[in-house]
Protein backbone atom coordinates (compact mmCIF):
# COMPACT_ATOMS: atom_id res chain seq x y z
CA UNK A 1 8.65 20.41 8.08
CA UNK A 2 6.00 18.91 10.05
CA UNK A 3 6.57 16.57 12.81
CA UNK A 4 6.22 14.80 15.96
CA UNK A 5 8.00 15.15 19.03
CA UNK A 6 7.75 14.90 22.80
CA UNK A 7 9.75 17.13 24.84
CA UNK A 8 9.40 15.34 28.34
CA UNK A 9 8.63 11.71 28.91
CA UNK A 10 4.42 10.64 29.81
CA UNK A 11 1.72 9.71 28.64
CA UNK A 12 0.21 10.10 25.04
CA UNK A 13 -0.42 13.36 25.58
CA UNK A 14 3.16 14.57 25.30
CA UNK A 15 3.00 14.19 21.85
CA UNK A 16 3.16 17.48 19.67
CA UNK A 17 2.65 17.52 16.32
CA UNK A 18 4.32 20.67 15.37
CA UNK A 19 6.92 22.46 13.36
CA UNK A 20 10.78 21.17 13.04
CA UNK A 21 13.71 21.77 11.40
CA UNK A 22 14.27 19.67 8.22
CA UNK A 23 17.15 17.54 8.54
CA UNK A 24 20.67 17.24 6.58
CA UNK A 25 22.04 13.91 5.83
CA UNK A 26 25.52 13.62 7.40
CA UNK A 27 28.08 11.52 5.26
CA UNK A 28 26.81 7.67 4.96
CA UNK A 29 23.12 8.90 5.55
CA UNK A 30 20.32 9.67 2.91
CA UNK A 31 17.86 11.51 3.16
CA UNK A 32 14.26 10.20 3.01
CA UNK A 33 10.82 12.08 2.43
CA UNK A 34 8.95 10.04 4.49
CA UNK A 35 5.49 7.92 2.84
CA UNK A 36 4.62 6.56 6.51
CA UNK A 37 5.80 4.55 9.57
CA UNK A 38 4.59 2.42 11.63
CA UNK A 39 3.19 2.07 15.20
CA UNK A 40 5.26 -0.33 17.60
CA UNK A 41 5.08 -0.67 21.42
CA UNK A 42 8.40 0.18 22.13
CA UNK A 43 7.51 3.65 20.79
CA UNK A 44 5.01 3.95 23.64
CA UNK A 45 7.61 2.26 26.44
CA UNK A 46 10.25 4.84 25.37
CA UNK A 47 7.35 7.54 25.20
CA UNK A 48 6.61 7.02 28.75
CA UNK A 49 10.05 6.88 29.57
CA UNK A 50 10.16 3.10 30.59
CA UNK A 51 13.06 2.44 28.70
CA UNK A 52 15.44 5.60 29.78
CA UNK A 53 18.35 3.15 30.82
CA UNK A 54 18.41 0.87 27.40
CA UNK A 55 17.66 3.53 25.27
CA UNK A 56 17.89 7.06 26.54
CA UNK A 57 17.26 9.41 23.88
CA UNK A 58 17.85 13.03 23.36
CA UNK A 59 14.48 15.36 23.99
CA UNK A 60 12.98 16.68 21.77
CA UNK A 61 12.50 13.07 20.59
CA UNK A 62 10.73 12.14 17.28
CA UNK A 63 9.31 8.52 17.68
CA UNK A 64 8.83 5.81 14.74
CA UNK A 65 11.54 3.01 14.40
CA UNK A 66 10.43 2.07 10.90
CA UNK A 67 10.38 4.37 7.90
CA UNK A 68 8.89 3.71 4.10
CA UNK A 69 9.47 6.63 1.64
CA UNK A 70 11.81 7.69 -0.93
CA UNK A 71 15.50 8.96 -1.01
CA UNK A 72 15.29 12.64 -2.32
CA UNK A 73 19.43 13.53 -1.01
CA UNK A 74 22.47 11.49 -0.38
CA UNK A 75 25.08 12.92 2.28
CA UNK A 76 28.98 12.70 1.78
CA UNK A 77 30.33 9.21 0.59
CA UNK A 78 26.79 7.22 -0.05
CA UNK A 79 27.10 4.72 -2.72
CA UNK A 80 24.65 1.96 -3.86
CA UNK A 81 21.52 4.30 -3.48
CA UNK A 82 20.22 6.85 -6.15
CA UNK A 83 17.78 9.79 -5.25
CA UNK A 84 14.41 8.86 -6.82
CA UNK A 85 15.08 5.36 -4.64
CA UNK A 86 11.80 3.82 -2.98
CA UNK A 87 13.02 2.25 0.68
CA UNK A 88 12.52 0.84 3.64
CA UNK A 89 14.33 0.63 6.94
CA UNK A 90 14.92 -0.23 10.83
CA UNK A 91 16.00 2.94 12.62
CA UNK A 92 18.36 2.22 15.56
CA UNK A 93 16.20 3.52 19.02
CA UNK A 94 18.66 6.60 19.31
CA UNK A 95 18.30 8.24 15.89
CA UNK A 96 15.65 10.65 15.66
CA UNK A 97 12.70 8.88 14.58
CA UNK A 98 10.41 8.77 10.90
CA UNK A 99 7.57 10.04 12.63
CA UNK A 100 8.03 12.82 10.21
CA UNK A 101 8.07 15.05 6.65
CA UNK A 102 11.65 13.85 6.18
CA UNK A 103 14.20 11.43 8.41
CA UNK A 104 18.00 10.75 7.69
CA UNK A 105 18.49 7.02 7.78
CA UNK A 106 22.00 5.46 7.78
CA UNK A 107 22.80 4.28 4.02
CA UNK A 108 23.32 0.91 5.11
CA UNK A 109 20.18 0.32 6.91
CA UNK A 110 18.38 1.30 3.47
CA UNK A 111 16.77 -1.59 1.97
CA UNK A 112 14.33 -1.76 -2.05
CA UNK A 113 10.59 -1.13 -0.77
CA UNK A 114 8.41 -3.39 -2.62
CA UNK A 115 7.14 -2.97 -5.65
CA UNK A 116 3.63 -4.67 -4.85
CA UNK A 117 1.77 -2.94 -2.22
CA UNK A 118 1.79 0.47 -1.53
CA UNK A 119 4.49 2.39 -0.51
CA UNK A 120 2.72 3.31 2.61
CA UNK A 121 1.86 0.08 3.75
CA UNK A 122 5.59 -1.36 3.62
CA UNK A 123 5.76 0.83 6.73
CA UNK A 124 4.72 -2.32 8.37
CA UNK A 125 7.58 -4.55 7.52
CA UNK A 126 10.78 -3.78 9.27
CA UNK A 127 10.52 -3.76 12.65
CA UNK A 128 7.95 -6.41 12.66
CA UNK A 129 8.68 -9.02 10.07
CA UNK A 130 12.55 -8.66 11.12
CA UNK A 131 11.45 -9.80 14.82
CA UNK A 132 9.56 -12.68 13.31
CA UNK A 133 12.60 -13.61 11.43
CA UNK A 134 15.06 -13.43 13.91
CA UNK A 135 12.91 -15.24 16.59
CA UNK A 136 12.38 -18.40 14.19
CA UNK A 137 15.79 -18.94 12.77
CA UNK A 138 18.43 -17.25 14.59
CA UNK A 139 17.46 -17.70 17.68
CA UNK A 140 14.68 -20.35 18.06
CA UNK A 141 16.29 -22.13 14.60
CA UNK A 142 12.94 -23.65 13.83
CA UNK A 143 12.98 -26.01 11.38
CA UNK A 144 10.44 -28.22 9.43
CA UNK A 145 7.91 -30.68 10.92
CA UNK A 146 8.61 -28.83 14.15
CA UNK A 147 5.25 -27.57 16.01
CA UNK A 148 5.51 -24.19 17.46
CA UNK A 149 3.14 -21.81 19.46
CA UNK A 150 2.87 -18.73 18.99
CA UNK A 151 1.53 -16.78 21.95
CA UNK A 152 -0.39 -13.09 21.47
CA UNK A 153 -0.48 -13.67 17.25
CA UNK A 154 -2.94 -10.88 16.86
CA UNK A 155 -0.19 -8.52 16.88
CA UNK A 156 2.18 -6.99 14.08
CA UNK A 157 4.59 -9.66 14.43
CA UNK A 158 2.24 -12.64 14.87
CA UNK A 159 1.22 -12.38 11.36
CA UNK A 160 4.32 -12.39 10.11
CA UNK A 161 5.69 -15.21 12.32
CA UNK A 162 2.59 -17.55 11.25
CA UNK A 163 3.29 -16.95 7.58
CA UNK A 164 6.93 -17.70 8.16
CA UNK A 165 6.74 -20.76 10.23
CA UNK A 166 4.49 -22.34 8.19
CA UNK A 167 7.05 -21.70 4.95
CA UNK A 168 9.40 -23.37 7.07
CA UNK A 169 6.86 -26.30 6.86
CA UNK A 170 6.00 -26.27 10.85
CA UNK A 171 2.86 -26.94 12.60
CA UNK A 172 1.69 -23.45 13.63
CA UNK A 173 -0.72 -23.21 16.94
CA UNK A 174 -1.47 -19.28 17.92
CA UNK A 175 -3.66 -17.76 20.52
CA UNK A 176 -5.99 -14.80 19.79
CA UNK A 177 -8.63 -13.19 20.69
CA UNK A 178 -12.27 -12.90 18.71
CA UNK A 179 -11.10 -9.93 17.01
CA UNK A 180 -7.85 -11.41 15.50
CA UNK A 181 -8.85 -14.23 14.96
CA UNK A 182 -10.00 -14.10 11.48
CA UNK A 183 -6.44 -12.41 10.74
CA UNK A 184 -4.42 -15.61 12.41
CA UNK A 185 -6.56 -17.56 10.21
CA UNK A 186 -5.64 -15.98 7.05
CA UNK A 187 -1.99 -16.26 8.18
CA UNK A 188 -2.13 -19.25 8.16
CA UNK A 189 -2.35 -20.86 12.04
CA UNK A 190 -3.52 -24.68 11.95
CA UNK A 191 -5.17 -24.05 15.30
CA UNK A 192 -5.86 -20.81 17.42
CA UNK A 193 -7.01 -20.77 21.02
CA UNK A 194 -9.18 -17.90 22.22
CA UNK A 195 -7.27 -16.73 25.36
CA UNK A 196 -10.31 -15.20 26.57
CA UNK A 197 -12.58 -18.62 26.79
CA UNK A 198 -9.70 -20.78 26.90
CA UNK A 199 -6.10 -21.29 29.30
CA UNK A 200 -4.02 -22.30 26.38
CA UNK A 201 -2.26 -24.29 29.05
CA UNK A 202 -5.69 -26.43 29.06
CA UNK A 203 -5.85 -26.46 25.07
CA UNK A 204 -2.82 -27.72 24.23
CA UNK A 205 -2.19 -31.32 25.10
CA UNK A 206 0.73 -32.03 23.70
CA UNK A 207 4.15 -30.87 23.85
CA UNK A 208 5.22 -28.09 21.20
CA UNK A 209 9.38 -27.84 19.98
CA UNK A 210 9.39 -23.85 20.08
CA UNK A 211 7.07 -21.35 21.69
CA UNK A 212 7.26 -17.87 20.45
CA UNK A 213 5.98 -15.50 23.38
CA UNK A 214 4.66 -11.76 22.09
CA UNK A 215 2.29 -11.21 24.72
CA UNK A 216 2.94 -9.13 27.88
CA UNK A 217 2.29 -12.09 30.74
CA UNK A 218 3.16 -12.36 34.07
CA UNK A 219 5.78 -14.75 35.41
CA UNK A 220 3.40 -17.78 36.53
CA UNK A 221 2.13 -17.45 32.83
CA UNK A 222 5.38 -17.92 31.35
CA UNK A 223 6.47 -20.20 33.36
CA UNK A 224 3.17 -21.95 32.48
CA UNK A 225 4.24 -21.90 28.96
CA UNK A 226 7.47 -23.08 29.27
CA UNK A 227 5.91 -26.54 30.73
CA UNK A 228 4.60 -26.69 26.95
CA UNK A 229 7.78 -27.18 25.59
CA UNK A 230 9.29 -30.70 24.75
CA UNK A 231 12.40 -31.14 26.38
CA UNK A 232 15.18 -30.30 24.34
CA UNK A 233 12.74 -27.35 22.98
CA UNK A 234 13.03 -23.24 23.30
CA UNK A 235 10.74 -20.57 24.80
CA UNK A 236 11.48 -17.43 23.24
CA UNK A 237 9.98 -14.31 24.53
CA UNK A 238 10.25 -10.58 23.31
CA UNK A 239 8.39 -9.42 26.51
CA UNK A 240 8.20 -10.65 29.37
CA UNK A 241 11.43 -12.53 30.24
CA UNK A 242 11.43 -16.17 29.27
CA UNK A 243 12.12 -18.56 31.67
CA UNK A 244 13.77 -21.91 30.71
CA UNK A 245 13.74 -25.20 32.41
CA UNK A 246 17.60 -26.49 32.64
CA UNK A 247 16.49 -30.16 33.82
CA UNK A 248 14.56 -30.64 30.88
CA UNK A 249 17.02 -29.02 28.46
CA UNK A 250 14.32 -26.52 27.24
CA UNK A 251 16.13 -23.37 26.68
CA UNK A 252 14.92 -19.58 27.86
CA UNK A 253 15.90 -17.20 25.28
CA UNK A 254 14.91 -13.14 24.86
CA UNK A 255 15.88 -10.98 21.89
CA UNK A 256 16.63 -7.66 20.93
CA UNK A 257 15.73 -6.95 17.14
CA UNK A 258 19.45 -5.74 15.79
CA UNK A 259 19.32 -3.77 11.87
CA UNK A 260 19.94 -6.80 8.97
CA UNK A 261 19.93 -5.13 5.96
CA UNK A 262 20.40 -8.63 4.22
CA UNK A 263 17.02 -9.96 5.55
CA UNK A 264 15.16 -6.50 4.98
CA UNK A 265 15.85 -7.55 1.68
CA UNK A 266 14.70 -10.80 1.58
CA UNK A 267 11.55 -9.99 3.34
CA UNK A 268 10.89 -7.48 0.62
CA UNK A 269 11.30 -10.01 -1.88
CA UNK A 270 8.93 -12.13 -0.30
CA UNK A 271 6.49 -9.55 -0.21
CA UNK A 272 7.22 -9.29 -3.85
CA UNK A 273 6.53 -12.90 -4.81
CA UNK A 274 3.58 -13.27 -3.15
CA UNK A 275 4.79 -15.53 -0.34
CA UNK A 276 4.33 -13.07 2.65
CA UNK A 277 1.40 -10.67 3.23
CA UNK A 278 1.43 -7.76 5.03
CA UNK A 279 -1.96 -7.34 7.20
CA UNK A 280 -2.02 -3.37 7.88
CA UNK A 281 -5.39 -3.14 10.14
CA UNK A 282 -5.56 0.60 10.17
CA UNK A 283 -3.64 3.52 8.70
CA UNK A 284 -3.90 7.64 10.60
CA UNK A 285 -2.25 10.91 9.91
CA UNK A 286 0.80 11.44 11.77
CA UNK A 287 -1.67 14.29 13.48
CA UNK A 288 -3.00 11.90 15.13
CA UNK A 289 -0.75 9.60 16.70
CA UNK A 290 -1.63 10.68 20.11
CA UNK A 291 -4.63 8.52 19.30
CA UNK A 292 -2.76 5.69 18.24
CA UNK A 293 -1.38 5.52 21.76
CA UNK A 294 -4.11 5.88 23.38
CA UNK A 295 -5.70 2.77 21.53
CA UNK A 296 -2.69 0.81 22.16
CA UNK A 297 -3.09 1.73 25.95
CA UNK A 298 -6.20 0.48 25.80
CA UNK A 299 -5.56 -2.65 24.05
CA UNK A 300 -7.59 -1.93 21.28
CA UNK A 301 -4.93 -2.15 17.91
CA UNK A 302 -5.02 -5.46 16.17
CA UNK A 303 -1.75 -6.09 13.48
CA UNK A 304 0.29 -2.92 12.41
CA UNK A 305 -0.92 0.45 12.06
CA UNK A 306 0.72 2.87 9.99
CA UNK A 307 1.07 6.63 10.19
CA UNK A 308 1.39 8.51 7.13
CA UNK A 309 2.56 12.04 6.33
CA UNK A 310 -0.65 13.07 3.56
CA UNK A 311 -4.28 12.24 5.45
């Protein structure tokens, strides 16, 4: 099968598309002829070998934490899944990846793709939409006719995390730039601040009961954010570290997205029904993904991108 691997830790360029052995599914796996995943920027930190103390995986290393295809072989002991089976999942960091013909995925990671949108596209959703769930109610437990800020929402999880805080019924505020800024909009954000004109510090006034940090700041900035917050409130931050203020009470929380099966499901469903949307901004071959990580270098992807195995 066809797929893609770095051998040594670097830059984009490490990336080989090339030939690999297909793989079995042990017992509790399935197997899964993969429709596409998805690009996320902890592919690129454990790509350039960032990460090698969290998360240090075994070289060759096939990258892509989310997978969208279809179960075509169960291993020993699988139950609850059928070959034939459209799915989605979140691959722990130290499987082999679905960047990929075919990827074994734990059997209880394994989620119903949705029926709505293509299969390819669902890519998008686990990694992602899982972060934005966990962020808002199990950690941050936002709740209605709270205001929150979300900071960087021009990314994959921004949109998701707009669309979900305001079906919670809060205020949503979001920073963007011009080029994601139509995107927040269509989320849903009731106001977005252009970073690039404006120190969101200066544009909002008053105090907001969660901020949702996505961005990769420097300390001063998040420290700058966490004046934002009420006191009582939370800053929670998936990059750079948050930093909480104990005399106010406003609490400093980070988070590691951990595999919920349960809410995979429930996202799906949402997709479903029409109450969230996933935004895919560009799909590529999984020939070129050495691209992809160049652009991301750069700065230059806006939502998810997806990688799919056909071009």
């Amino acid at each position: 099968m066809k797929a893609v691997r770095f051998h040594q830790y670097g830059g984009p360029e490490v990336l080989r598309y090339e030939e690999a052995d297909r793989p079995r599914p042990a017992a509790g796996q399935v197997l899964v002829e993969v429709a596409a995943t998805s690009f996320n920027p902890v592919d690129a930190a454990i790509r350039a070998g960032y990460l090698q103390e969290v998360f240090p995986v075994a070289l060759p290393h096939t990258p892509g934490i989310d997978v969208a295809g279809t179960v075509i072989e169960l291993g020993d002991g699988v139950q609850g899944h059928a070959v034939g089976e459209r799915v989605i999942a979140y691959l722990p960091m130290l499987l082999g990846g679905a960047a990929a013909e075919f990827a074994v995925v734990p059997a209880e990671l394994v989620a119903p793709a949705p029926t709505t949108i293509p299969l390819a596209e669902a890519a998008a959703l686990p990694a992602a939409a899982q972060t934005a769930w966990q962020a808002l109610f199990d950690h941050a437990d936002l709740r209605a006719d709270q205001r929150i800020l979300v900071n960087g929402a021009g990314g994959g999880v921004g949109g998701f995390a707009i669309q979900l805080a305001k079906q919670a019924g809060a205020t949503v505020l979001a920073t963007a730039s011009a080029r994601s800024t139509e995107a927040v909009r269509a989320a849903g954000a009731d106001r977005i601040v252009d970073y690039t004109a404006t120190a969101v510090t200066t544009a909002v006034t008053e105090p907001v009961d969660v901020v949702l940090n996505l961005a990769n700041i420097g300390e001063p900035d998040i420290a700058a954010l966490t004046g934002l917050v009420r006191s009582g409130g939370t800053i929670l931050s998936t990059a750079t570290p948050a930093v909480g203020d104990a005399g106010r009470g406003v609490r400093g929380l980070g988070m590691q997205l951990r595999p919920d099966v349960t809410q995979l499901a429930a996202i799906t469903k949402k997709v479903d029904t029409g109450e969230l949307r996933v935004d895919v901004s560009a799909g590529y071959p999984l020939a070129e993904i050495a691209a992809v990580h160049q652009l991301s270098a750069a700065g230059r992807i806006r939502g998810k991108v997806v990688l799919t195995t056909t071009a």
